[in-house]
Each structure stands twice: as C-alpha cells, then as structure tokens.
Protein backbone atom coordinates (compact mmCIF):
# COMPACT_ATOMS: atom_id res chain seq x y z
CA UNK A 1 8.04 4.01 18.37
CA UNK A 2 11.09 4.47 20.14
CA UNK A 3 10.53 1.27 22.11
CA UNK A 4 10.19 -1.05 18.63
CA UNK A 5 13.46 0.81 17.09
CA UNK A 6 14.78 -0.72 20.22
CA UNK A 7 13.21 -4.54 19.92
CA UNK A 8 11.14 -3.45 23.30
CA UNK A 9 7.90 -3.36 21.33
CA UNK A 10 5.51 -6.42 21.17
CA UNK A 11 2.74 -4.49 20.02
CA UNK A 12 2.25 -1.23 17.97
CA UNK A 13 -1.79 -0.06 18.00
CA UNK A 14 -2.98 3.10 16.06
CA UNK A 15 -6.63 3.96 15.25
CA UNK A 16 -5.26 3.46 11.38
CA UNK A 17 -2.05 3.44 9.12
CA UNK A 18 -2.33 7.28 8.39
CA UNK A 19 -1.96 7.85 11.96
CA UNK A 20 1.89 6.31 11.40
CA UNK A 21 2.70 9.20 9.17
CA UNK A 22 2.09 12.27 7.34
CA UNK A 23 3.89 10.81 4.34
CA UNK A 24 3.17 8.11 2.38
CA UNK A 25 6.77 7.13 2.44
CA UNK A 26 7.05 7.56 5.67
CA UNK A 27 4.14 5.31 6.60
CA UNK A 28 6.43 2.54 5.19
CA UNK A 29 9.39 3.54 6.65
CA UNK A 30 7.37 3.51 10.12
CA UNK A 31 6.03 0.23 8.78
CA UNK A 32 9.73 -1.23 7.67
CA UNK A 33 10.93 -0.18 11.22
CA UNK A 34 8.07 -2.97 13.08
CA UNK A 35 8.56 -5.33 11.08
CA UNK A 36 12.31 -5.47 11.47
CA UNK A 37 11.46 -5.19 14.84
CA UNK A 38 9.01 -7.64 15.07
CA UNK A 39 6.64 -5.98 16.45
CA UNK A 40 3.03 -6.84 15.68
CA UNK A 41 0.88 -3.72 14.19
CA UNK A 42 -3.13 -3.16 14.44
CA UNK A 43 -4.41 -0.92 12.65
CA UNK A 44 -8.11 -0.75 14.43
CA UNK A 45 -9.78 1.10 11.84
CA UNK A 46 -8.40 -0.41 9.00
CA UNK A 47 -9.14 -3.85 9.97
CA UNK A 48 -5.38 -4.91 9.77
CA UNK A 49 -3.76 -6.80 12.25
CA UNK A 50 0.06 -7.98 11.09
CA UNK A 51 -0.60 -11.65 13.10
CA UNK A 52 -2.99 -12.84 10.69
CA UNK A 53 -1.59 -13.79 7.21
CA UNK A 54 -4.03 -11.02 5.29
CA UNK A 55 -2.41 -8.06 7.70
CA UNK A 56 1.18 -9.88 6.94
CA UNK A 57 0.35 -9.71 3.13
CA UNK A 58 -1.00 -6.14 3.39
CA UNK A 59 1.71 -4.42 5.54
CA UNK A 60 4.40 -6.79 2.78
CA UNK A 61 2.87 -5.40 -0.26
CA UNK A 62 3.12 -1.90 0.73
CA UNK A 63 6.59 -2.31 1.60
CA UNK A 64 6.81 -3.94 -1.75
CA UNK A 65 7.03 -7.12 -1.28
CA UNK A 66 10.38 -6.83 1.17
CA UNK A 67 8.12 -9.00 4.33
C-alpha cells in the first residue's frame, strides 16, 4: 500500500476485498487510495479485477459512484 499512495503501484492483488480492511469504510478508503493511484486491483477470490469494465463498475459503485 505504501507503494500505490506513492503512484509506484501497477498492481494491488489480495485473496479478496475484506483482506483490504477490517472496516467497511475503510475498504473504500483503501479502495479510493488505488484508484487515485491508478493502480489496478484483483481481488482473486472475489472474481474482480479493476481492468475489466465489470471490476471498474464494482470497485465505482462501492465508492459510490466517485470512479
């Protein structure tokens, strides 16, 4: 994490989103923080991978629609 709140990150991969945080608002700050970054996330588990247009969407609408 410390290398995407730098811009150093290409790629962020965690066996699923509740492995970001132990807080639900947390998890979107985490999630906030890559995609300002752009940094791509893959959640393995979860199926969601933020360089196809259905991770995009997902990963958007939990930040409420700020993506």
């Amino acid at each position: 994490m410390r290398l995407a709140r730098r811009g150093a990150a290409d790629l962020v991969v965690v066996a699923s989103l509740d492995m970001l945080s132990d807080t639900d608002a947390g998890m979107v700050a985490v999630l906030g923080l890559l995609v300002r970054s752009g940094a791509r996330l893959w959640a393995v588990a979860d199926g969601i991978d933020t360089a196809d247009p259905i991770g995009r969407a997902l990963v958007s609408s939990l930040l409420g629609g700020a993506v």
